[in-house]
C-alpha atoms as a PDB file:
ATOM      1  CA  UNK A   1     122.432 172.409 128.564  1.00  0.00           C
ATOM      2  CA  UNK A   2     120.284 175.387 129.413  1.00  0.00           C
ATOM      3  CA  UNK A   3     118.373 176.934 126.163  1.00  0.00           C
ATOM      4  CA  UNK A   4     120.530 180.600 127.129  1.00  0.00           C
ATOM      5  CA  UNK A   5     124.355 180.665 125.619  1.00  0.00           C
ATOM      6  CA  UNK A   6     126.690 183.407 126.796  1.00  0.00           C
ATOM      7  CA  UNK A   7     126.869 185.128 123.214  1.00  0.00           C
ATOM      8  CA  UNK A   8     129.203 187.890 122.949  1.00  0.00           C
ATOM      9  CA  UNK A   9     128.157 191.254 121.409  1.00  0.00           C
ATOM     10  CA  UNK A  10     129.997 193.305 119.726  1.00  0.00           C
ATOM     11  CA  UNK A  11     129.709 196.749 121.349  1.00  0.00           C
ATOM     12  CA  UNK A  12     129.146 199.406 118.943  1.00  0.00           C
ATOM     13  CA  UNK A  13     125.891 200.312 118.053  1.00  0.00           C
ATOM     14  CA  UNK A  14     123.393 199.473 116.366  1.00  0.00           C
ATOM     15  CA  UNK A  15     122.683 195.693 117.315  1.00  0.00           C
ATOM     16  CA  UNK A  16     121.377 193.384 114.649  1.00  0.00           C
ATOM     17  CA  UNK A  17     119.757 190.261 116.054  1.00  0.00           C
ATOM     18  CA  UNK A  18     117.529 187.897 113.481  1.00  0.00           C
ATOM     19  CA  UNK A  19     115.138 186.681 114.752  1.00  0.00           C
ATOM     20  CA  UNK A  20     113.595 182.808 113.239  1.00  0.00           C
ATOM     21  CA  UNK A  21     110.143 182.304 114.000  1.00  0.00           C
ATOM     22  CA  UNK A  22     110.477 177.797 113.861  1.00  0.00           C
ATOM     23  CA  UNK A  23     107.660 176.397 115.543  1.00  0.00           C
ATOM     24  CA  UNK A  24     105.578 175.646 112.771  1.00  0.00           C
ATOM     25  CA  UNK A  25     103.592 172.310 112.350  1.00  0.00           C
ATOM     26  CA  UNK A  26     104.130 172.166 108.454  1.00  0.00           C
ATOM     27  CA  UNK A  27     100.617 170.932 107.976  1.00  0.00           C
ATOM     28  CA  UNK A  28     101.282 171.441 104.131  1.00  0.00           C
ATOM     29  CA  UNK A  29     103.882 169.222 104.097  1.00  0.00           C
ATOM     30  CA  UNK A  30     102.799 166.578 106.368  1.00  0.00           C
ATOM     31  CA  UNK A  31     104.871 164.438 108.390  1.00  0.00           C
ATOM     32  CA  UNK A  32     108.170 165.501 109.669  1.00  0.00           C
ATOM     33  CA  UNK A  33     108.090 169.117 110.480  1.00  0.00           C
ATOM     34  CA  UNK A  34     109.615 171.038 107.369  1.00  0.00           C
ATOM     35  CA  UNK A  35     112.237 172.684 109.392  1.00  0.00           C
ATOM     36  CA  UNK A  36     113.605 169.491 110.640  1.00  0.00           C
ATOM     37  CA  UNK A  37     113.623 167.691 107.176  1.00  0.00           C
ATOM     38  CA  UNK A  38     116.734 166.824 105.621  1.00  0.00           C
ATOM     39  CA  UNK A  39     119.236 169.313 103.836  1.00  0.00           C
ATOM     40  CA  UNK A  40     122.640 167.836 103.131  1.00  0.00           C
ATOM     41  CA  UNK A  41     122.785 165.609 105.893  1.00  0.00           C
ATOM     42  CA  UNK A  42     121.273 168.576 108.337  1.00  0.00           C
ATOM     43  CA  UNK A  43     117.831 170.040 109.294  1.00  0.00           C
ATOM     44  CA  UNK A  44     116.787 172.243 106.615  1.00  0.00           C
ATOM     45  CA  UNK A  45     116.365 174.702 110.153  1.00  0.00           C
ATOM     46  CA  UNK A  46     120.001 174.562 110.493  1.00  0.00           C
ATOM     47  CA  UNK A  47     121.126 175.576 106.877  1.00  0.00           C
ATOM     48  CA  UNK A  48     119.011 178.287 107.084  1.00  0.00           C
ATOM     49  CA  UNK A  49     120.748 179.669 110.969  1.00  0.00           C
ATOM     50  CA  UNK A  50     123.855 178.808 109.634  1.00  0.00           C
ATOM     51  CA  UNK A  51     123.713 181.577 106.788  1.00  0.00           C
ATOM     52  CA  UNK A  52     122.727 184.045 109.379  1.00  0.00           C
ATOM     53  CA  UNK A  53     125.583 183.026 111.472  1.00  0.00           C
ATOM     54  CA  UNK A  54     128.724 183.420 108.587  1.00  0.00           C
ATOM     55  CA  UNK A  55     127.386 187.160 108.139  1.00  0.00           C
ATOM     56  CA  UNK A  56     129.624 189.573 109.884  1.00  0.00           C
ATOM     57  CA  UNK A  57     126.848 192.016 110.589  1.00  0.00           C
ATOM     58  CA  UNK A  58     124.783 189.796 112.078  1.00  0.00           C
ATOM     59  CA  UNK A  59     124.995 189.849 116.170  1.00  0.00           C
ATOM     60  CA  UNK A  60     123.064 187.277 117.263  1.00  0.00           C
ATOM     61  CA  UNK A  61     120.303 184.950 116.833  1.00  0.00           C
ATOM     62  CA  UNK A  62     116.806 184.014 118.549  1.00  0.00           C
ATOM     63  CA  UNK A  63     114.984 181.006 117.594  1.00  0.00           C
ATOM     64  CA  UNK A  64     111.620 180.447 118.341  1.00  0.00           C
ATOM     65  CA  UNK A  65     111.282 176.495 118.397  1.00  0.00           C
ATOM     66  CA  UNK A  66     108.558 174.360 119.381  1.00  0.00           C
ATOM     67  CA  UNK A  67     107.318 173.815 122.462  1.00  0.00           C
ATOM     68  CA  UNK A  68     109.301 170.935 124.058  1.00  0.00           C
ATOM     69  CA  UNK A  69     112.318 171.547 121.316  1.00  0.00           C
ATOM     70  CA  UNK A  70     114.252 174.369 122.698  1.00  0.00           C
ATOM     71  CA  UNK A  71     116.607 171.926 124.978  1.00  0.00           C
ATOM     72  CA  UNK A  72     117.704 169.386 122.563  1.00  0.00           C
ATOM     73  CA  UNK A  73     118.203 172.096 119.600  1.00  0.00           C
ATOM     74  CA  UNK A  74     119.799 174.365 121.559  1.00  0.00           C
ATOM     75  CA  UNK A  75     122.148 171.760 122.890  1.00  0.00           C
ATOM     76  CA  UNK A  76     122.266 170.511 119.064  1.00  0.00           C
ATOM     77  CA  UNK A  77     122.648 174.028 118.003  1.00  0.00           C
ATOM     78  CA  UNK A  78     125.630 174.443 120.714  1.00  0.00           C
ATOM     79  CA  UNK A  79     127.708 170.938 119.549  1.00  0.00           C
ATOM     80  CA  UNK A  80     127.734 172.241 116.033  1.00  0.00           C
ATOM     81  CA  UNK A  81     129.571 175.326 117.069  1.00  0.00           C
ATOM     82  CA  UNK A  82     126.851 178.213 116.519  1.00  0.00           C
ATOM     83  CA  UNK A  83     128.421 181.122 118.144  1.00  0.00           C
ATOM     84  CA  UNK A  84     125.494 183.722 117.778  1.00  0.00           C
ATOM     85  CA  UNK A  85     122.367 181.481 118.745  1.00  0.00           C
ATOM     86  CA  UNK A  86     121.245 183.941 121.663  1.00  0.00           C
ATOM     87  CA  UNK A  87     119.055 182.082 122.629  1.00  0.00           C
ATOM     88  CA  UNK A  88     116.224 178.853 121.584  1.00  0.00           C
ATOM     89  CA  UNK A  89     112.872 180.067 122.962  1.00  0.00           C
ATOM     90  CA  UNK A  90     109.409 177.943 122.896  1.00  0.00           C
ATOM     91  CA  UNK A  91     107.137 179.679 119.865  1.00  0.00           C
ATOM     92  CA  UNK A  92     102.969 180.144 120.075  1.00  0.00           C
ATOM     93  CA  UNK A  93     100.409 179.146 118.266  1.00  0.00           C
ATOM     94  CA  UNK A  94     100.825 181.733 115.376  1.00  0.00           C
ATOM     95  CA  UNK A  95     103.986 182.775 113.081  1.00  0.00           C
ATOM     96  CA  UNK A  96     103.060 186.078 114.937  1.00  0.00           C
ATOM     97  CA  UNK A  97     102.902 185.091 118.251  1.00  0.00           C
ATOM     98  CA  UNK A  98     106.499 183.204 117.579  1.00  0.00           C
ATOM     99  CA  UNK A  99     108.391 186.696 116.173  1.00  0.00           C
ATOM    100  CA  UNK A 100     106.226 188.459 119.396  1.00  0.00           C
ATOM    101  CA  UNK A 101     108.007 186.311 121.799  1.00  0.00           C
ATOM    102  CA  UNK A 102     111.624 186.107 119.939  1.00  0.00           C
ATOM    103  CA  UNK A 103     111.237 189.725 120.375  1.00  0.00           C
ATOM    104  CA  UNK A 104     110.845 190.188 123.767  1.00  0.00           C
ATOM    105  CA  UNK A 105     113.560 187.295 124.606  1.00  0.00           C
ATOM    106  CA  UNK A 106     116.187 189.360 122.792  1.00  0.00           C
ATOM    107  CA  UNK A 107     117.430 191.622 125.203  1.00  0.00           C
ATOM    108  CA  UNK A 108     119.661 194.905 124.006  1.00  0.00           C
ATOM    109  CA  UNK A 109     123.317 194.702 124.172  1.00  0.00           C
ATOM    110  CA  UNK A 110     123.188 197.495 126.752  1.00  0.00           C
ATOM    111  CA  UNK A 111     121.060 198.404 129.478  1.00  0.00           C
ATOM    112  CA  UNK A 112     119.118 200.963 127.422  1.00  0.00           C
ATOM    113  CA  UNK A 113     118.032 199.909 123.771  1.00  0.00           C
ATOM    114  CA  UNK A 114     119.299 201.891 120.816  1.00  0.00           C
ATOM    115  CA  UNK A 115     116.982 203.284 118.884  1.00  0.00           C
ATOM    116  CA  UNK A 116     118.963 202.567 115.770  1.00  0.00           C
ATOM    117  CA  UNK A 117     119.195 198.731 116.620  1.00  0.00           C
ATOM    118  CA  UNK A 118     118.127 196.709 114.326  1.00  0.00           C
ATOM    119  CA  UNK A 119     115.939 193.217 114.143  1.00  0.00           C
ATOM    120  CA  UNK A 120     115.804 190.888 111.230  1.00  0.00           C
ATOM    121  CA  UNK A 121     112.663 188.404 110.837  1.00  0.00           C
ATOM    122  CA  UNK A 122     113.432 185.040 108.990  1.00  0.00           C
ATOM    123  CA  UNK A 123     111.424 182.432 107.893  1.00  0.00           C
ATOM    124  CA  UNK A 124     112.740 179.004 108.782  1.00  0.00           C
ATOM    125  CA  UNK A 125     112.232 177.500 105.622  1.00  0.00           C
ATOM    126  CA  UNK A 126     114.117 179.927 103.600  1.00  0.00           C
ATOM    127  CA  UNK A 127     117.249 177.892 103.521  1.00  0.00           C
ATOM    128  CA  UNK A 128     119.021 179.547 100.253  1.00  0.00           C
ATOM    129  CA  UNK A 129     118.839 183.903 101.106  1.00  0.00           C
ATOM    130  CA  UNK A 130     121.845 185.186  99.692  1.00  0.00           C
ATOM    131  CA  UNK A 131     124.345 187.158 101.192  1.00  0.00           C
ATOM    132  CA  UNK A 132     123.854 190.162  99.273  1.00  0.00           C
ATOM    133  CA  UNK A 133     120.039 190.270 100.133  1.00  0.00           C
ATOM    134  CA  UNK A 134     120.874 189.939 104.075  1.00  0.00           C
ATOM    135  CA  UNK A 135     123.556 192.837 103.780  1.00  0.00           C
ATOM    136  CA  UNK A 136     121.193 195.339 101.404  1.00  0.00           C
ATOM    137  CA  UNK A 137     118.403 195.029 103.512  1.00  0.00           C
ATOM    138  CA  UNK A 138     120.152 195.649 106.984  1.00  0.00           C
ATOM    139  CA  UNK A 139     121.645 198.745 104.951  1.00  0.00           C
ATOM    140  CA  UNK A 140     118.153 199.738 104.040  1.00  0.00           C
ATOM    141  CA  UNK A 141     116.632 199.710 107.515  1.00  0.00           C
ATOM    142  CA  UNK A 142     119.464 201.048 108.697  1.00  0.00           C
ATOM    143  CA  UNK A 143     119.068 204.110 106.619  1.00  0.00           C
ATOM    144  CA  UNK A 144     115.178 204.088 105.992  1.00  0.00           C
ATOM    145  CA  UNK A 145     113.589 202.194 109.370  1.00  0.00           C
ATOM    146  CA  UNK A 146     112.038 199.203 107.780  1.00  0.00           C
ATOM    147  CA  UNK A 147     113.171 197.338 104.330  1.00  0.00           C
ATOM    148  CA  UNK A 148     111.906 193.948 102.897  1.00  0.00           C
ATOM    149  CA  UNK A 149     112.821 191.639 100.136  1.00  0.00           C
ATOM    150  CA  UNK A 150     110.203 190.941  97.428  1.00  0.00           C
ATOM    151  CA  UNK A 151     110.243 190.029  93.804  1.00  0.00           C
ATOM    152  CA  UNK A 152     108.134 191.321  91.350  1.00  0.00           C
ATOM    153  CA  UNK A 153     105.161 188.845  90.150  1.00  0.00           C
ATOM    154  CA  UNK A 154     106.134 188.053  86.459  1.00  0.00           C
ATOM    155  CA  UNK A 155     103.042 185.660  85.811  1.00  0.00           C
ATOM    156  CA  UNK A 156      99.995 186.664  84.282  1.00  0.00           C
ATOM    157  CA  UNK A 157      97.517 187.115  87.155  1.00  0.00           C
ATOM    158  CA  UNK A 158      93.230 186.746  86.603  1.00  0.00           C
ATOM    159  CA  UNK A 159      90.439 186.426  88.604  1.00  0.00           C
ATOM    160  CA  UNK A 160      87.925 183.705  88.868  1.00  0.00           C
ATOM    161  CA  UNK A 161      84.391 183.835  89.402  1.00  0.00           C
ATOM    162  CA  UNK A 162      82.247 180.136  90.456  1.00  0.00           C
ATOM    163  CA  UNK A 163      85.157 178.834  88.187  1.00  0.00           C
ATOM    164  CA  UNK A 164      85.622 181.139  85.349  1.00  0.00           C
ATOM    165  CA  UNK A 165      87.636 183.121  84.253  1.00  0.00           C
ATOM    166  CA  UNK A 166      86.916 187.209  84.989  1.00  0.00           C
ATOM    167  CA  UNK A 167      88.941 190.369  84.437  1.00  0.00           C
ATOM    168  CA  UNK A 168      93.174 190.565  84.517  1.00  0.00           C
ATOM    169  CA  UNK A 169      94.785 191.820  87.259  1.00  0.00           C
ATOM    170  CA  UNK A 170      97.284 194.571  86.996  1.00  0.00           C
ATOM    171  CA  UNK A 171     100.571 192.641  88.031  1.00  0.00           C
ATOM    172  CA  UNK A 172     102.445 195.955  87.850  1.00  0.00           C
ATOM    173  CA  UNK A 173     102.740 196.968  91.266  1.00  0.00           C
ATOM    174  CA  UNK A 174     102.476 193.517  92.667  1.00  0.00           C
ATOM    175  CA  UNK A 175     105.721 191.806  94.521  1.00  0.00           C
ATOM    176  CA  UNK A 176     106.018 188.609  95.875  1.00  0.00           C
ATOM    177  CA  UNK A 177     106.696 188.793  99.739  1.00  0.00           C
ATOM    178  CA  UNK A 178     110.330 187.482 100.990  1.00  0.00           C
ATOM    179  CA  UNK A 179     111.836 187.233 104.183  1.00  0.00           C
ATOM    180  CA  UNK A 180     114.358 188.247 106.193  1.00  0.00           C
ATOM    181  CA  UNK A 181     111.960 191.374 106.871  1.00  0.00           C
ATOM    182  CA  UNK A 182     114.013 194.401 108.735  1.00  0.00           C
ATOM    183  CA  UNK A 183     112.929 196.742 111.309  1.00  0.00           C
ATOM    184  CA  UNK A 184     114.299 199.110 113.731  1.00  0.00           C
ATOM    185  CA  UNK A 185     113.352 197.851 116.914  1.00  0.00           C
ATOM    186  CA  UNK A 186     111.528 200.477 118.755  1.00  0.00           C
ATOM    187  CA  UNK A 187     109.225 200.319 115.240  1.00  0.00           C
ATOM    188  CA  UNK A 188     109.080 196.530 115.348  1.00  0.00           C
ATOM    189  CA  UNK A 189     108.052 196.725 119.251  1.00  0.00           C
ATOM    190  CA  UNK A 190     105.804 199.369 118.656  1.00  0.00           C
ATOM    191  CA  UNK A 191     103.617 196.934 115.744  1.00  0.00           C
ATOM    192  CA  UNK A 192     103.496 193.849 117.801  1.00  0.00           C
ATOM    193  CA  UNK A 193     102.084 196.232 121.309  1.00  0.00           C
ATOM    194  CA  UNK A 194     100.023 197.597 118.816  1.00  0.00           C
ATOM    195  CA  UNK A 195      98.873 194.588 117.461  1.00  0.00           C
ATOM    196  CA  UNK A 196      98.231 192.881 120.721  1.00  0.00           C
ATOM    197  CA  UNK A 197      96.079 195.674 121.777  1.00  0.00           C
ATOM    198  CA  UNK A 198      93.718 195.429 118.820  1.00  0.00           C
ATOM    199  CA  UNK A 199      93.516 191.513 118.769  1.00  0.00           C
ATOM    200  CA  UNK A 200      95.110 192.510 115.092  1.00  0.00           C
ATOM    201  CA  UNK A 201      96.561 188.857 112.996  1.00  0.00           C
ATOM    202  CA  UNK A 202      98.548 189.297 109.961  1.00  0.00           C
ATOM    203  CA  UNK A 203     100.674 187.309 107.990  1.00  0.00           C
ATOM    204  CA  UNK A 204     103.944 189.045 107.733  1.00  0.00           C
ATOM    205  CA  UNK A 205     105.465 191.855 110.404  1.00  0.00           C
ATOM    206  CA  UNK A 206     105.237 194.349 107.268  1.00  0.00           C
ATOM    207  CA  UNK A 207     101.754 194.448 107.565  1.00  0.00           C
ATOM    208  CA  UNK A 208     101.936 194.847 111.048  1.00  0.00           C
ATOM    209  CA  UNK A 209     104.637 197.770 110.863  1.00  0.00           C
ATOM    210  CA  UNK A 210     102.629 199.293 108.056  1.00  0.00           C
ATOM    211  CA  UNK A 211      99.220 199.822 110.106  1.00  0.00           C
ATOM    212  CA  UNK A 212     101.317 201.772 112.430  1.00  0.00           C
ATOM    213  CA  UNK A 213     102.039 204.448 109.813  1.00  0.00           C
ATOM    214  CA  UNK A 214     105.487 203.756 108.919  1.00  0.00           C
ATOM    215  CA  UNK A 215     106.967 203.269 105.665  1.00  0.00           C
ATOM    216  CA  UNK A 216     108.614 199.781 104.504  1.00  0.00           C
ATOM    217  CA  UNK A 217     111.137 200.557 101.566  1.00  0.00           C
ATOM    218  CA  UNK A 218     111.798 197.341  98.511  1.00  0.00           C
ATOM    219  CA  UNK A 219     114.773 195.573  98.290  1.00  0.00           C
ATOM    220  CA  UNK A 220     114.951 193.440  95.414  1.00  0.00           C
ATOM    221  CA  UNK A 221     114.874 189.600  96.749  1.00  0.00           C
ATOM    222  CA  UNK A 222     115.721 186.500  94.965  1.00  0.00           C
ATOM    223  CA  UNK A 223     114.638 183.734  92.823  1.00  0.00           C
ATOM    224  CA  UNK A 224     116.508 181.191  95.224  1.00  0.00           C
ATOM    225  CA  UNK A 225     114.977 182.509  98.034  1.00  0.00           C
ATOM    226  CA  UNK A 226     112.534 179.752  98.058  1.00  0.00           C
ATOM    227  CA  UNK A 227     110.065 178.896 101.231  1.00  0.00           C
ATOM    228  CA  UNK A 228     109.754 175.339 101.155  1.00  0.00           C
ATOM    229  CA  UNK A 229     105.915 175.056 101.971  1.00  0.00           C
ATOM    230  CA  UNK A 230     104.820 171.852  99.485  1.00  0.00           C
ATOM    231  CA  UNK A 231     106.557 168.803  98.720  1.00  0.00           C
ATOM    232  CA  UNK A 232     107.421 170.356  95.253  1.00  0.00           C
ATOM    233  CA  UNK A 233     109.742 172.788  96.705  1.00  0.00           C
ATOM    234  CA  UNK A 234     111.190 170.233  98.829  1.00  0.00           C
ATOM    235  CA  UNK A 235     112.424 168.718  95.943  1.00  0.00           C
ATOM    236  CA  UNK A 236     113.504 172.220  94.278  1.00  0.00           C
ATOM    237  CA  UNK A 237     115.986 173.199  96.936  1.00  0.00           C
ATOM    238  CA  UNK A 238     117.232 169.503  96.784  1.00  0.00           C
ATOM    239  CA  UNK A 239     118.102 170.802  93.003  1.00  0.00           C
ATOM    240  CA  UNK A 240     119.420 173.931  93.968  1.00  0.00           C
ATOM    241  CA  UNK A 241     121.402 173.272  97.333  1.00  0.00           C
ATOM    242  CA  UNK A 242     124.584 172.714  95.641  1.00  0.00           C
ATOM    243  CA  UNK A 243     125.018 175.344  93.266  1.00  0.00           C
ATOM    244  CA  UNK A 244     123.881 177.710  96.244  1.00  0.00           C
ATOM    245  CA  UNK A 245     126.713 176.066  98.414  1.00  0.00           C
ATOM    246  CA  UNK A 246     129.291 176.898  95.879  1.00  0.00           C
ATOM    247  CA  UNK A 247     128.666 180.423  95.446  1.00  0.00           C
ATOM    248  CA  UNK A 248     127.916 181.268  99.211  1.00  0.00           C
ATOM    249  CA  UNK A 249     131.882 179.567  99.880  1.00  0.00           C
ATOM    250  CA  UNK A 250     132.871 182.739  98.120  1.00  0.00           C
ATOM    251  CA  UNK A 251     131.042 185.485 100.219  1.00  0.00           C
ATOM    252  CA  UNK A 252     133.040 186.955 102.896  1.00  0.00           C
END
């Protein structure tokens, strides 16, 4: 089947579309990309879409697979009855390069864009974001432009110098990134021209909406919000996956 699926949109505005940057090599990990490892008898890629598609707010989805992937998953995607998968697009090189092009595949619902709609960014390894967090930050961006999860850093933090240790660092003010990362659209367009035109690389699309001047509001994330990037969280969200089933049955 093609890598497009009819999805349909609701029609009132604004348009929330997540997009899953998924193209990653996992070099960490080794082996097996980490978004196609096991979950529950299911990619640890597809837990993570199939949150996105049980929220109610959420209009549709763009993947950003790897090159050569987007046929079978989206046909794989398709037979296990996602409804909001847009559409499975081939990533590039970079995390950013993937959100760049799941941006520009996701087309508005209507000919001209709303400048209220909004666009999640997801990591694909994030297979345990809870309801709540999804819904607060698409409330935040709705009302403030921009919102991101993070969780404050509660471990003692110190530098090192040639392998000893120096001065404490304030933890304070520090937060531990998390995705899904919310934008309006016109702002998360705006970073990512921006961006191009500079040759500029970060490492999340905060940074990248940030250098344009606007403001990025908190939203408090969560402890099972876990990336999988090492073998030890592998086995973590092993631990966790059924206690996170049970309470996300209960979510509307």
């Amino acid at each position: 089947m093609p890598a497009d699926t009819e999805v349909p949109v609701k029609k009132e505005l604004p348009i929330v579309t997540v997009l899953v940057p998924a193209a990653g090599r996992g070099v960490r990990m080794g082996g097996l990309r980490k978004q196609y490892r096991d979950l529950g008898g299911a990619p640890l890629l597809m837990q993570t879409l199939r949150i996105f598609e049980k929220r109610p707010r959420v209009d549709r989805i763009v993947v950003a697979a790897p090159e050569g992937d987007t046929e079978w998953l989206a046909s794989e995607l398709h037979a296990l009855g996602f409804r909001k998968i847009h559409t499975v697009i081939p990533g590039g090189d970079s995390r950013q390069a993937s959100v760049a092009a799941a941006l520009d595949a996701a087309p508005s619902a209507a000919s001209v864009s709303s400048d209220m709609d909004i666009v999640l960014v997801h990591d694909a390894v994030r297979p345990f974001v809870p309801a709540e967090c999804i819904d607060a930050v698409i409330t935040t961006a709705l009302r403030e432009g921009a919102a991101a999860l993070a969780l404050p850093v509660a471990d003692t933090l110190r530098a090192v110098s040639r392998g000893v240790f120096a001065e404490t660092v304030d933890r304070e003010r520090l937060y531990r990134m998390q995705t899904p990362q919310a934008f309006r659209r016109v702002w998360l367009e705006e970073a990512h021209r921006v961006a191009r035109s500079e040759g500029r690389e970060a490492s999340d699309d905060v940074a990248l909406v940030q250098h344009t001047g606007r403001p990025v509001v908190l939203v408090e994330g969560s402890a099972l919000n876990i990336k999988v990037t090492t073998p030890a969280d592998y086995e973590l969200i092993g631990i966790i996956r059924s206690s996170f089933e049970r309470t996300s049955s209960a979510d509307p």
